[in-house]
N, C-alpha and C. Protein backbone atom coordinates (compact mmCIF):
# COMPACT_ATOMS: atom_id res chain seq x y z
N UNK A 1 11.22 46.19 -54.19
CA UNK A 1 12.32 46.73 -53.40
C UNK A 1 13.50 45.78 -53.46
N UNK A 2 14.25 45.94 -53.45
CA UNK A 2 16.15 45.75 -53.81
C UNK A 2 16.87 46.22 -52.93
N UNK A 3 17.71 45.62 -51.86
CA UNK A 3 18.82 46.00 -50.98
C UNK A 3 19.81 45.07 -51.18
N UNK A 4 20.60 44.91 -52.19
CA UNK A 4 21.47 43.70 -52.25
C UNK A 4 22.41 43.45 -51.38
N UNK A 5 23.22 44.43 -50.34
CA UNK A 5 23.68 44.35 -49.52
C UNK A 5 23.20 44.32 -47.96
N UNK A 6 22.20 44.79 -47.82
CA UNK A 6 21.65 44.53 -46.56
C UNK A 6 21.77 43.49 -45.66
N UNK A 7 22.12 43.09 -44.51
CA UNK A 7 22.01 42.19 -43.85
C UNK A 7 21.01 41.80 -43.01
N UNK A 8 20.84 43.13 -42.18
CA UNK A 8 19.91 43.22 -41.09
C UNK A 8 18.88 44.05 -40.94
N UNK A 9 17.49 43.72 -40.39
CA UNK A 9 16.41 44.32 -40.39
C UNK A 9 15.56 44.49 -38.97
N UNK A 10 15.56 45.35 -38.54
CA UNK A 10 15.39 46.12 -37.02
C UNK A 10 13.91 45.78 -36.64
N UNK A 11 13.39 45.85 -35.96
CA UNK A 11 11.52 46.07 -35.32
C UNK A 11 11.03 47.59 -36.45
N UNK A 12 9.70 46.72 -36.84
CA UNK A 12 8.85 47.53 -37.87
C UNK A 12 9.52 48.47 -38.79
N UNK A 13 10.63 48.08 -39.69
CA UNK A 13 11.44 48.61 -40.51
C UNK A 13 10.52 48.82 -41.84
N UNK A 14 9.56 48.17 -42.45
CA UNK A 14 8.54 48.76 -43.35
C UNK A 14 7.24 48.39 -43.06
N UNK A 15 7.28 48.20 -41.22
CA UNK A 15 5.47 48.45 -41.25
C UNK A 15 4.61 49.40 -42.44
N UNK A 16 3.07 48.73 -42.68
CA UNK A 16 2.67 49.29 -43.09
C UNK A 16 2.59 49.95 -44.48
N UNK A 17 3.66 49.93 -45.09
CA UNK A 17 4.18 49.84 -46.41
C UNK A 17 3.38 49.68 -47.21
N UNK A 18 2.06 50.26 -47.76
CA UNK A 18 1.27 49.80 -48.68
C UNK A 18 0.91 49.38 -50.07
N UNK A 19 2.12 50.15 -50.52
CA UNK A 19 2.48 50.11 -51.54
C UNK A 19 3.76 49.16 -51.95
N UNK A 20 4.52 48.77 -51.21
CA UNK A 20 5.57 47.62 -51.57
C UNK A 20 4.69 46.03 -51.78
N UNK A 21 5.23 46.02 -53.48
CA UNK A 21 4.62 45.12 -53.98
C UNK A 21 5.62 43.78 -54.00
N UNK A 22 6.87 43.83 -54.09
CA UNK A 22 8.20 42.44 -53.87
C UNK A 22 9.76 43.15 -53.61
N UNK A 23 9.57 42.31 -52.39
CA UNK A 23 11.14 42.27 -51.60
C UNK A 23 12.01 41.24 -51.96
N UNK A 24 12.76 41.82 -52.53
CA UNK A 24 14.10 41.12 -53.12
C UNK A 24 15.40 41.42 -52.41
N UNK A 25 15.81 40.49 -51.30
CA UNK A 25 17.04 41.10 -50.15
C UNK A 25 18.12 39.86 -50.13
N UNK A 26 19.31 39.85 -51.42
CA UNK A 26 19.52 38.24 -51.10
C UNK A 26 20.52 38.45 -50.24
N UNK A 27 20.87 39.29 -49.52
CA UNK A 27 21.73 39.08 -48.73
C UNK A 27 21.08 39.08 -46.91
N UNK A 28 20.06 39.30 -46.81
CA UNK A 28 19.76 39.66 -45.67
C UNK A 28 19.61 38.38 -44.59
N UNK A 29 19.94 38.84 -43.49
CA UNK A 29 19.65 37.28 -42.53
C UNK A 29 18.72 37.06 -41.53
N UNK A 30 18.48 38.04 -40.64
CA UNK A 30 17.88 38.21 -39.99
C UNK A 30 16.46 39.75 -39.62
N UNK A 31 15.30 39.63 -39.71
CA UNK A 31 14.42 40.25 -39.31
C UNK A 31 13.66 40.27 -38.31
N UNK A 32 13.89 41.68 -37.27
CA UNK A 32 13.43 41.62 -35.90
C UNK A 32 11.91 41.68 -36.23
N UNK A 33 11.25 42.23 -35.14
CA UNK A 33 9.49 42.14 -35.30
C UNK A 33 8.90 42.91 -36.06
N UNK A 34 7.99 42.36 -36.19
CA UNK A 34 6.64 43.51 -37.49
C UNK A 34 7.55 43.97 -38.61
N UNK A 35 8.34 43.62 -39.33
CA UNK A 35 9.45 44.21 -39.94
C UNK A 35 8.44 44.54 -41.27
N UNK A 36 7.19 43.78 -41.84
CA UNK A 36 6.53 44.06 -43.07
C UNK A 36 5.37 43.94 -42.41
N UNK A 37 5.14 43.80 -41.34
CA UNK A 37 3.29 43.88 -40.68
C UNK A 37 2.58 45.07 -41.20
N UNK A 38 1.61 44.37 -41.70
CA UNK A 38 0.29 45.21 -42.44
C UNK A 38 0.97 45.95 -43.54
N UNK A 39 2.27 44.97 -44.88
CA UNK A 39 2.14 45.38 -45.57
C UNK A 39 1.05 44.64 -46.82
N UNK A 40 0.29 45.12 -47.10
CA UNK A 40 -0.80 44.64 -47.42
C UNK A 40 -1.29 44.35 -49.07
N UNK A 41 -0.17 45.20 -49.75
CA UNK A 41 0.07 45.07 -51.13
C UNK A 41 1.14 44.15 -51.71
N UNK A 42 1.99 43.49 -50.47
CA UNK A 42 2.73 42.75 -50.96
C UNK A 42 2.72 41.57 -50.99
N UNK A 43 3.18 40.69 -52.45
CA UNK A 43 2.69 39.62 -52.88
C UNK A 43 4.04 38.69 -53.19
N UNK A 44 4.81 39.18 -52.97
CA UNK A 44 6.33 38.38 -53.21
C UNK A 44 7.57 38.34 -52.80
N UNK A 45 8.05 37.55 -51.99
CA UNK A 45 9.04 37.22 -50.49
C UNK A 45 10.30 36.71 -51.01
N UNK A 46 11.41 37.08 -51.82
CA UNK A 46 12.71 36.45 -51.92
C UNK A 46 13.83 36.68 -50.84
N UNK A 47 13.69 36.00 -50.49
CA UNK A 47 15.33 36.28 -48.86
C UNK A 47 15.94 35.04 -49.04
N UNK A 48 16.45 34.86 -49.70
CA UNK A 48 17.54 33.59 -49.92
C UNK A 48 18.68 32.94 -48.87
N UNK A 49 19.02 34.34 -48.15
CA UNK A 49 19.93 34.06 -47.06
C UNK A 49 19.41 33.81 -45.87
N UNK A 50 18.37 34.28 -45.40
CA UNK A 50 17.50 34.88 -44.42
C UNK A 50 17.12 33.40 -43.20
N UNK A 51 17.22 33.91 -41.82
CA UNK A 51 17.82 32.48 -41.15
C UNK A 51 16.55 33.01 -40.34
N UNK A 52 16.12 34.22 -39.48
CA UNK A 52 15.81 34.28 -38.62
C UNK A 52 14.39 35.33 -38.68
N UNK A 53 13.24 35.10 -38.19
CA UNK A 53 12.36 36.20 -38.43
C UNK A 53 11.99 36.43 -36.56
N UNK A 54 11.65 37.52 -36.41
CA UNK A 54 10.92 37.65 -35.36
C UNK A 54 9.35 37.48 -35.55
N UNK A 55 9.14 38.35 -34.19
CA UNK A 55 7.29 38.16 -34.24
C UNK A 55 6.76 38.55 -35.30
N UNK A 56 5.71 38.36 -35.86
CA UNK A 56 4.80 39.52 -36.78
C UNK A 56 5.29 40.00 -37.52
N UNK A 57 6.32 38.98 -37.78
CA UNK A 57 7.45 39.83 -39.64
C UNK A 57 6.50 39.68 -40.95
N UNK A 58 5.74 39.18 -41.07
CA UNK A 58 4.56 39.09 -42.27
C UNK A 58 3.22 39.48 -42.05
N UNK A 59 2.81 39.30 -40.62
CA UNK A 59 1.64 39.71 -40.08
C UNK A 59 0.99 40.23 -41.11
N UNK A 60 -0.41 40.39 -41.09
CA UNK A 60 -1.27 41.01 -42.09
C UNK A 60 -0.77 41.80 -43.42
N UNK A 61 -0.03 40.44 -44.04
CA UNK A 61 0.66 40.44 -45.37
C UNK A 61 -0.64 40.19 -46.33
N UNK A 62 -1.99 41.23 -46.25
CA UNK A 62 -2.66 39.83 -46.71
C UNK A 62 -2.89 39.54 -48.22
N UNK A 63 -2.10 40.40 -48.93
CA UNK A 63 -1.39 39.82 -50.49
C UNK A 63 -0.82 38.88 -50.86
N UNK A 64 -0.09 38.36 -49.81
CA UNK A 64 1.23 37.42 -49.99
C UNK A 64 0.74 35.98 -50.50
N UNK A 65 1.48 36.18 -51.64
CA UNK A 65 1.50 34.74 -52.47
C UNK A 65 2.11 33.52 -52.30
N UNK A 66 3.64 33.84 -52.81
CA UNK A 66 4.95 34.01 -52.70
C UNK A 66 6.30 33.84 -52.13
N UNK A 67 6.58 33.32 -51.63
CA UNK A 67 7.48 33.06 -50.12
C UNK A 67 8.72 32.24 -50.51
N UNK A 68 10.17 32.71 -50.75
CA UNK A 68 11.67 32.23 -50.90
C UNK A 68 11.99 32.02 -49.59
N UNK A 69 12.42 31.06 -48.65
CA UNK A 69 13.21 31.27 -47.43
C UNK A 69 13.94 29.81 -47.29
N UNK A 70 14.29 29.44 -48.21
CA UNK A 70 14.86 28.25 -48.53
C UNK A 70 15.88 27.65 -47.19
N UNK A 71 16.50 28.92 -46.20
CA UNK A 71 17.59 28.54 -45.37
C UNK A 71 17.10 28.91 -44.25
N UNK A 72 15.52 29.70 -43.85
CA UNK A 72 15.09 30.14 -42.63
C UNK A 72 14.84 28.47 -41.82
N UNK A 73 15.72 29.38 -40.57
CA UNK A 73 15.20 28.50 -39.35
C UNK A 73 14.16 28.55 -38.23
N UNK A 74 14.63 29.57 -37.82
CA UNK A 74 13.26 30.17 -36.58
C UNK A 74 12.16 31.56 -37.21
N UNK A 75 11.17 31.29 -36.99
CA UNK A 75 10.09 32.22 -37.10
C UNK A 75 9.60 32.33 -35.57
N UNK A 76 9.39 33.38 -35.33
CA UNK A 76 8.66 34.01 -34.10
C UNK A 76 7.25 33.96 -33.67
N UNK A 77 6.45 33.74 -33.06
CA UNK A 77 5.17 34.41 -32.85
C UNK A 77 4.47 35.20 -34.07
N UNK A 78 3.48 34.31 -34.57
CA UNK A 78 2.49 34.94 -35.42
C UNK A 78 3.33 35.43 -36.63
N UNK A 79 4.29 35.33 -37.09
CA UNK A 79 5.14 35.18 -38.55
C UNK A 79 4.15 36.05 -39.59
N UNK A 80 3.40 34.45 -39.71
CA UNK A 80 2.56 34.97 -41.43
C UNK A 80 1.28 34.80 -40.73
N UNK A 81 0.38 35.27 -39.48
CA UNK A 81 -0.49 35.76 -39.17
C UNK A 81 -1.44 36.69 -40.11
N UNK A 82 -2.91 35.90 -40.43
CA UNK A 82 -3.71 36.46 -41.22
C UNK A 82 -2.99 36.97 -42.48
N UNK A 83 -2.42 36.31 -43.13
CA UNK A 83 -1.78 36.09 -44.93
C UNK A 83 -3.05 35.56 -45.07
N UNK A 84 -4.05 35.71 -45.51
CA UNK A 84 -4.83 34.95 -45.43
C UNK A 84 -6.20 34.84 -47.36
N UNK A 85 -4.95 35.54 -48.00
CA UNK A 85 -6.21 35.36 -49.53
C UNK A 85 -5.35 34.74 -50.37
N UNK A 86 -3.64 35.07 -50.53
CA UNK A 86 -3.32 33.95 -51.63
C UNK A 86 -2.60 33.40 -51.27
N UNK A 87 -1.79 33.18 -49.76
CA UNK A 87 -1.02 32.47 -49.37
C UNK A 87 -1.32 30.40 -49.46
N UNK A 88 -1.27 29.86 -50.48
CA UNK A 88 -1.76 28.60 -50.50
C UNK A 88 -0.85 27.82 -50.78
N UNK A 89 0.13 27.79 -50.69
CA UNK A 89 1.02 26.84 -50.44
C UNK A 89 2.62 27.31 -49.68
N UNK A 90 3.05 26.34 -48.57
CA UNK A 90 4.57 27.24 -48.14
C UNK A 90 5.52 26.22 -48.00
N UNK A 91 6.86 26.21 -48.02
CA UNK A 91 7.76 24.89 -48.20
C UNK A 91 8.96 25.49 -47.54
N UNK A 92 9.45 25.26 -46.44
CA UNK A 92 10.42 26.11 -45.84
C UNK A 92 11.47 24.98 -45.28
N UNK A 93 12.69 24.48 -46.05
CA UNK A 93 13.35 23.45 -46.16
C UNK A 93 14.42 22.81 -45.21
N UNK A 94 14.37 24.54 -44.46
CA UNK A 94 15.41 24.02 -43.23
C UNK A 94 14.44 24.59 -41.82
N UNK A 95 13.73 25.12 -42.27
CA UNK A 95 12.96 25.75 -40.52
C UNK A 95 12.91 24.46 -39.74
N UNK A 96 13.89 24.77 -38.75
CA UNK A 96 13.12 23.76 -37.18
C UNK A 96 11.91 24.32 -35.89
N UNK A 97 12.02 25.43 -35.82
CA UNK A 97 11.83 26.08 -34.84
C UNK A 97 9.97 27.08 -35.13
N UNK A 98 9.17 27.37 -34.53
CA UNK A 98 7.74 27.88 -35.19
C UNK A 98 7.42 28.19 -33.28
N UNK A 99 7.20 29.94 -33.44
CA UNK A 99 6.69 30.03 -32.26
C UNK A 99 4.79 29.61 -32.33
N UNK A 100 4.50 30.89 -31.21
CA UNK A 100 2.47 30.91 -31.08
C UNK A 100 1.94 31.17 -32.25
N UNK A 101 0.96 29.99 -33.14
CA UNK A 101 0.34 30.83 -33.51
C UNK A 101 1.12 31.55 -34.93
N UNK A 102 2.32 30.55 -35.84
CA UNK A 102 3.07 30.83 -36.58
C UNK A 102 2.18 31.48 -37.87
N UNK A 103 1.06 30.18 -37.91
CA UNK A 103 0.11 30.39 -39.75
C UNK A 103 -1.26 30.63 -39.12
N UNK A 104 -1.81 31.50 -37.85
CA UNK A 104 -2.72 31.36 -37.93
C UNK A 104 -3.59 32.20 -38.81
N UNK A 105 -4.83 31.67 -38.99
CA UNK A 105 -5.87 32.48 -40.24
C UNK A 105 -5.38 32.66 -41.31
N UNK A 106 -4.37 31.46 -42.12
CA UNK A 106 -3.95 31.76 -42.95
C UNK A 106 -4.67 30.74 -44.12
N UNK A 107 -5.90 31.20 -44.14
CA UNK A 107 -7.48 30.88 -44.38
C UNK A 107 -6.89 29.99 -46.26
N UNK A 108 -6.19 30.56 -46.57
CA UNK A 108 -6.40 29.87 -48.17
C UNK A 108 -5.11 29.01 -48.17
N UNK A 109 -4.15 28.62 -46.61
CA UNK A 109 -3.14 27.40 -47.16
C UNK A 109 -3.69 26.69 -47.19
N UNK A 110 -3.20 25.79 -47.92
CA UNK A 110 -3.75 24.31 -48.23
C UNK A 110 -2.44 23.08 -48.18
N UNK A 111 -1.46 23.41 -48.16
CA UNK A 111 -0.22 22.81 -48.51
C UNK A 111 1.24 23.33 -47.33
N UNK A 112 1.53 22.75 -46.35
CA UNK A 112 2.99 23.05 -46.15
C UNK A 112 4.19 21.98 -45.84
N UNK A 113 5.12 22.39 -46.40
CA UNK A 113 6.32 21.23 -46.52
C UNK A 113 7.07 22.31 -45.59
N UNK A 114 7.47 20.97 -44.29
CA UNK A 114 8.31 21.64 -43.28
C UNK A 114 9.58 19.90 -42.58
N UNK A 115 10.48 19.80 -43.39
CA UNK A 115 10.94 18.39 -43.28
C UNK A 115 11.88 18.19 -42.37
N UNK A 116 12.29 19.19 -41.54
CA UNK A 116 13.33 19.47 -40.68
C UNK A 116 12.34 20.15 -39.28
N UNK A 117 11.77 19.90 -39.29
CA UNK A 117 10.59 20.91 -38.41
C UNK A 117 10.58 20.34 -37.07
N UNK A 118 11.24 21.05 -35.84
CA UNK A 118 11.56 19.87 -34.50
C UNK A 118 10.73 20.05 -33.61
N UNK A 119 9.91 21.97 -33.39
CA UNK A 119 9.07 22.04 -32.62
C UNK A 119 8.41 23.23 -33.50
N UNK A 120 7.09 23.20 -32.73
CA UNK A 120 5.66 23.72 -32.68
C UNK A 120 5.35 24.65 -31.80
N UNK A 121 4.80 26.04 -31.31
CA UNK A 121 4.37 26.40 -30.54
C UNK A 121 2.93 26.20 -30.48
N UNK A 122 1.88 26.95 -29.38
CA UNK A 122 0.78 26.78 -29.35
C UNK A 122 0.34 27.36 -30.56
N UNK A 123 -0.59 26.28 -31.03
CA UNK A 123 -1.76 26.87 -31.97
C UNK A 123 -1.03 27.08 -33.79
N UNK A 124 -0.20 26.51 -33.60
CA UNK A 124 0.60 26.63 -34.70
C UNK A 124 -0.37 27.05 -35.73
N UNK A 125 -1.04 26.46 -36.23
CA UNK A 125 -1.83 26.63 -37.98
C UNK A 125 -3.00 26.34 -37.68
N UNK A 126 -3.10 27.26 -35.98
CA UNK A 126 -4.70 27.63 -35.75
C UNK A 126 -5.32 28.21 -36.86
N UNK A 127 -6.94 27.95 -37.19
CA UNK A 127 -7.92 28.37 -38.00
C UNK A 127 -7.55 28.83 -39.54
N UNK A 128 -6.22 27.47 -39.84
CA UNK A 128 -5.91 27.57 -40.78
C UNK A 128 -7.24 26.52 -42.27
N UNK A 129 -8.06 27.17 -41.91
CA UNK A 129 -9.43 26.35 -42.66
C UNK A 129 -9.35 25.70 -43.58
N UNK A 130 -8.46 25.85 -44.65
CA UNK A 130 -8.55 24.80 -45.72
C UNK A 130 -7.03 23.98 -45.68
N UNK A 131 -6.32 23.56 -44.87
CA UNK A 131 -4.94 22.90 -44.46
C UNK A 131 -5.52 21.54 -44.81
N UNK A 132 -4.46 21.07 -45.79
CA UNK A 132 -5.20 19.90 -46.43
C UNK A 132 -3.76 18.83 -46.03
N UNK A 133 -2.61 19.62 -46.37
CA UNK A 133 -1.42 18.24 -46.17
C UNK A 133 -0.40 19.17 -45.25
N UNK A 134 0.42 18.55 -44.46
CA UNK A 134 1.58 18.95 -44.11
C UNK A 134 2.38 17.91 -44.38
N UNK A 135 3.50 17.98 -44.86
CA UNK A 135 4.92 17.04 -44.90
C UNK A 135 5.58 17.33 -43.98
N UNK A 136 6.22 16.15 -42.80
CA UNK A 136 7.09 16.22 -41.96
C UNK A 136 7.99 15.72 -42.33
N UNK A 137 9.47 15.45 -41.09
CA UNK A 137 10.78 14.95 -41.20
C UNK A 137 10.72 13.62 -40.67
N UNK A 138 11.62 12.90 -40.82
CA UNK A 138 11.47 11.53 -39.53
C UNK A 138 11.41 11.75 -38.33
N UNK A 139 11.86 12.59 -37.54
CA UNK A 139 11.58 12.55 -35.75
C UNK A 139 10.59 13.28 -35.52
N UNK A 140 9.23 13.05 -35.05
CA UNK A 140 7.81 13.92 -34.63
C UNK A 140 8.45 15.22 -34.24
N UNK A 141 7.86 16.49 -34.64
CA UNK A 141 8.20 17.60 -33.85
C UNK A 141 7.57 17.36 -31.80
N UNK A 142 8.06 18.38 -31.67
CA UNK A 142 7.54 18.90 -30.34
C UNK A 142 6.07 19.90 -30.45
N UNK A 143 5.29 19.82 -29.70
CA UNK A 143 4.51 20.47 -30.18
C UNK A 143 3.80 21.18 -28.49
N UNK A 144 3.40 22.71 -28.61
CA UNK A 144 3.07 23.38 -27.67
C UNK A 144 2.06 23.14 -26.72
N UNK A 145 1.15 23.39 -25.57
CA UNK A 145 0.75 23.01 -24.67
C UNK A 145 -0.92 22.97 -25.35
N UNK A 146 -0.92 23.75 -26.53
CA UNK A 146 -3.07 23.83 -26.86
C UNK A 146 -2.52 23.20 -28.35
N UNK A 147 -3.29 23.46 -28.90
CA UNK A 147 -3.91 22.71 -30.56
C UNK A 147 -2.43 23.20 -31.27
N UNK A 148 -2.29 21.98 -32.05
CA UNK A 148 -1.14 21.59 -33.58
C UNK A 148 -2.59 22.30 -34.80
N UNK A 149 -2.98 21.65 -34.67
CA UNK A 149 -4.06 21.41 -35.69
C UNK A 149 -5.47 21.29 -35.20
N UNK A 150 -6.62 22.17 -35.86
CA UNK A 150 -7.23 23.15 -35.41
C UNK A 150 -8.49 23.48 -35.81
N UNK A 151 -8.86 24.74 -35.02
CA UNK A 151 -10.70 24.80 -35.05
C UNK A 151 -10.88 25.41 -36.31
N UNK A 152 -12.14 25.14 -36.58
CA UNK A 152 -12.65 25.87 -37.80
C UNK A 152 -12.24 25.45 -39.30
N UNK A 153 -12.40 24.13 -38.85
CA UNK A 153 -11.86 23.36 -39.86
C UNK A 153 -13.04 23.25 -41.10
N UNK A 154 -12.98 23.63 -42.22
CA UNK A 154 -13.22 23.62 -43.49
C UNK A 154 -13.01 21.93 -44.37
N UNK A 155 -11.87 21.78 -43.88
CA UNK A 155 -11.85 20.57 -44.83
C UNK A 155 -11.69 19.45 -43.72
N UNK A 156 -12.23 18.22 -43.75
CA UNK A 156 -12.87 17.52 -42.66
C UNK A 156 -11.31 16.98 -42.48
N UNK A 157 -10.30 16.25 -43.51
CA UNK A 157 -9.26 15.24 -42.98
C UNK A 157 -8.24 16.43 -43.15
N UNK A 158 -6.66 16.31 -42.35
CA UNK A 158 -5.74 17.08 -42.76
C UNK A 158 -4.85 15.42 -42.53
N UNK A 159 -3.94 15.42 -43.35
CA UNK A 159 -2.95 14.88 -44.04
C UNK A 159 -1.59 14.97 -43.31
N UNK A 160 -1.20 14.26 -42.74
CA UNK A 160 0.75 14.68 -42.34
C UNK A 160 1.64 13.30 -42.82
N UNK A 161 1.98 13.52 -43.89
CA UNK A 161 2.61 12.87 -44.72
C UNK A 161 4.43 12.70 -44.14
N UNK A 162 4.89 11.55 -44.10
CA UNK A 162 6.01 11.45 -43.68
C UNK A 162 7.12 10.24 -43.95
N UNK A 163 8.31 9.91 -43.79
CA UNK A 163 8.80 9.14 -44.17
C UNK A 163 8.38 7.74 -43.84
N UNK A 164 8.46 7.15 -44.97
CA UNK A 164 7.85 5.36 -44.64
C UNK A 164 8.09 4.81 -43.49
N UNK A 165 9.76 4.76 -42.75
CA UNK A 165 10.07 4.38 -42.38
C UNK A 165 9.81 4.86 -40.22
N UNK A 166 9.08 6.10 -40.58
CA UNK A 166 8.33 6.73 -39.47
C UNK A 166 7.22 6.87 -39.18
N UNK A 167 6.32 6.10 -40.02
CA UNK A 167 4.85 6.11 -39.68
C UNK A 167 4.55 5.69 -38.28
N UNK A 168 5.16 4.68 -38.12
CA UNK A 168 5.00 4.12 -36.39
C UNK A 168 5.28 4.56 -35.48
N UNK A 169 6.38 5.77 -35.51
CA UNK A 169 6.62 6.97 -34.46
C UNK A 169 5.38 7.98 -35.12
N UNK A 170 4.96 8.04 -35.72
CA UNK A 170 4.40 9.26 -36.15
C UNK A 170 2.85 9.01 -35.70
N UNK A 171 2.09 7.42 -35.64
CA UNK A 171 1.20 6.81 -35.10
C UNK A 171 1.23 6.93 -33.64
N UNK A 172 2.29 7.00 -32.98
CA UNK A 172 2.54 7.11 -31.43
C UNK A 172 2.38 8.43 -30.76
N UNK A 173 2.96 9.06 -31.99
CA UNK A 173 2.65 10.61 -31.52
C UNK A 173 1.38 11.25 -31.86
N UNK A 174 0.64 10.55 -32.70
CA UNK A 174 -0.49 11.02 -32.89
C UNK A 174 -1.57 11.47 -31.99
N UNK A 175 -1.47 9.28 -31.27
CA UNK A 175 -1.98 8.97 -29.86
C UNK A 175 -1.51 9.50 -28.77
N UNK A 176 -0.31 9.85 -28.92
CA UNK A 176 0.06 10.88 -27.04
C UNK A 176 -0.67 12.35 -27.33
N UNK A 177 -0.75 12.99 -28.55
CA UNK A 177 -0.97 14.02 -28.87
C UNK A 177 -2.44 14.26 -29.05
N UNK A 178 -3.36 12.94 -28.71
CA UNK A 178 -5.04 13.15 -29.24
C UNK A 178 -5.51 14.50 -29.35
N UNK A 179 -5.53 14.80 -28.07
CA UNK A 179 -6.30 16.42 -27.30
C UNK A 179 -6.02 17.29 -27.96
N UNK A 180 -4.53 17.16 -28.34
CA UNK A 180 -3.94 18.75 -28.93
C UNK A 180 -3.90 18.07 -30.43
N UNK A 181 -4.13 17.48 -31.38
CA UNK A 181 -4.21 17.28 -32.54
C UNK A 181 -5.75 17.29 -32.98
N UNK A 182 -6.60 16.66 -32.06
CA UNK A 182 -8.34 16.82 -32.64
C UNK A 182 -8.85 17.54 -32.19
N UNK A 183 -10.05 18.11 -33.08
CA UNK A 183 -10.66 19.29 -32.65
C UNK A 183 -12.06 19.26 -32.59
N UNK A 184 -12.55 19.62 -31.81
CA UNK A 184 -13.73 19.42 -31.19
C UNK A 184 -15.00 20.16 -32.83
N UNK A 185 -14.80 20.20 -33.78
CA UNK A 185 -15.25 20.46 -35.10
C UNK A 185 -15.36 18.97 -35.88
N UNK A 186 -14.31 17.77 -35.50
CA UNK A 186 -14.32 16.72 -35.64
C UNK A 186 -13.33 16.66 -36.89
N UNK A 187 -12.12 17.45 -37.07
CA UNK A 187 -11.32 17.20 -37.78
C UNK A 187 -10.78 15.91 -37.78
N UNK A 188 -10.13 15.37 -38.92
CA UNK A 188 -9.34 13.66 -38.67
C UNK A 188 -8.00 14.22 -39.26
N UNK A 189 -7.07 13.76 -38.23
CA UNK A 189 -5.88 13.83 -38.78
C UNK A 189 -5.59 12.15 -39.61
N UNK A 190 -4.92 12.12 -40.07
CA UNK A 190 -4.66 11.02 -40.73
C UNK A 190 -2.64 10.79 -41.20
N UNK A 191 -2.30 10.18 -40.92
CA UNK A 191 -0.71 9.58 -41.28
C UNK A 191 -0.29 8.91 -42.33
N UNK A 192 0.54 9.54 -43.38
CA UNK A 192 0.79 8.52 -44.30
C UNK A 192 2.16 8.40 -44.72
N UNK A 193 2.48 7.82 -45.24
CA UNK A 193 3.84 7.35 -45.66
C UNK A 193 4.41 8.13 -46.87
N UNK A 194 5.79 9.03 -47.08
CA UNK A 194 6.14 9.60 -48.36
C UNK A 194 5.89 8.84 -49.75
């Protein structure tokens, strides 16, 4: 699909869509809720312009490979909720902002680069099972009132890789953050330097 002029995208504008296999919208900026929830054949995300998603704009995408959002800032509640067979790697270069529950069950990431990233909601990249690295920015995000990082952990260490020169804020926040960073599965977070 192709809308080269489009800007804007309303609540559940191609829910369900089973058959849309790649959205190509370079002009578009903003998408209200469920805008592609439970499209389930689709495997490829270009929005180049695209700043803003609401709730459940990918929700049970669970094709999705793929992902352009080079200039997105805020994602909503449950975003890319259960993407969960080829979504394995995501790099989103300017997002600050991640509501409830942004990647949860998004069972095959393994990789996300988020370097501008200021806050967290609850449960961010809950029962995200094989989450092996995240890359942060220099100032620790904020992070929501239950789990960053999470149950049902698959791979024993997860990784948050960050600038050299912030390991020692990033060590501080680790320790204020114990409760809501370890998980009673016995995950290890671990800190390292870019």
């Amino acid at each position: 699909m192709s809308l080269p002029a489009a800007t804007t995208f309303g609540d559940y504008t191609f829910e369900g869509c089973s058959k849309l296999v790649t959205v190509n919208l370079p002009a578009a900026t903003t998408f209200g809720h469920r805008t592609f929830e439970y499209c389930d054949s689709l495997t490829t995300v270009n929005l180049p312009a695209a700043t803003t998603f609401g709730s459940y704009t990918f929700s049970l995408c669970t094709s999705l490979e793929t992902v352009n959002l080079p200039v997105a800032t805020t994602f909503g509640d449950k975003t890319f909720e259960s993407c969960y067979s080829r979504l394995k790697t995501v790099s989103l270069p300017a997002a600050t902002t991640f509501g409830e529950e942004t990647f949860r069950s998004c069972t095959s990431l393994t990789t996300v680069s988020l370097p501008v990233a200021s806050a967290f909601g609850d449960r961010t990249f809950e029962s995200c099972t094989r989450l092996e690295t995240i890359t942060l920015g220099a100032t620790p995000p904020t992070i929501g009132t239950q789990t960053l990082v999470f149950t049902y952990a698959a791979v024993p260490t997860l990784t948050i890789k960050v600038p050299g020169g912030s390991v020692g804020a990033y060590t501080a926040w680790k320790t204020d953050n114990a409760n809501r960073l370890a998980t009673p599965t016995g995950k290890t977070v671990t800190i390292e330097a870019l």
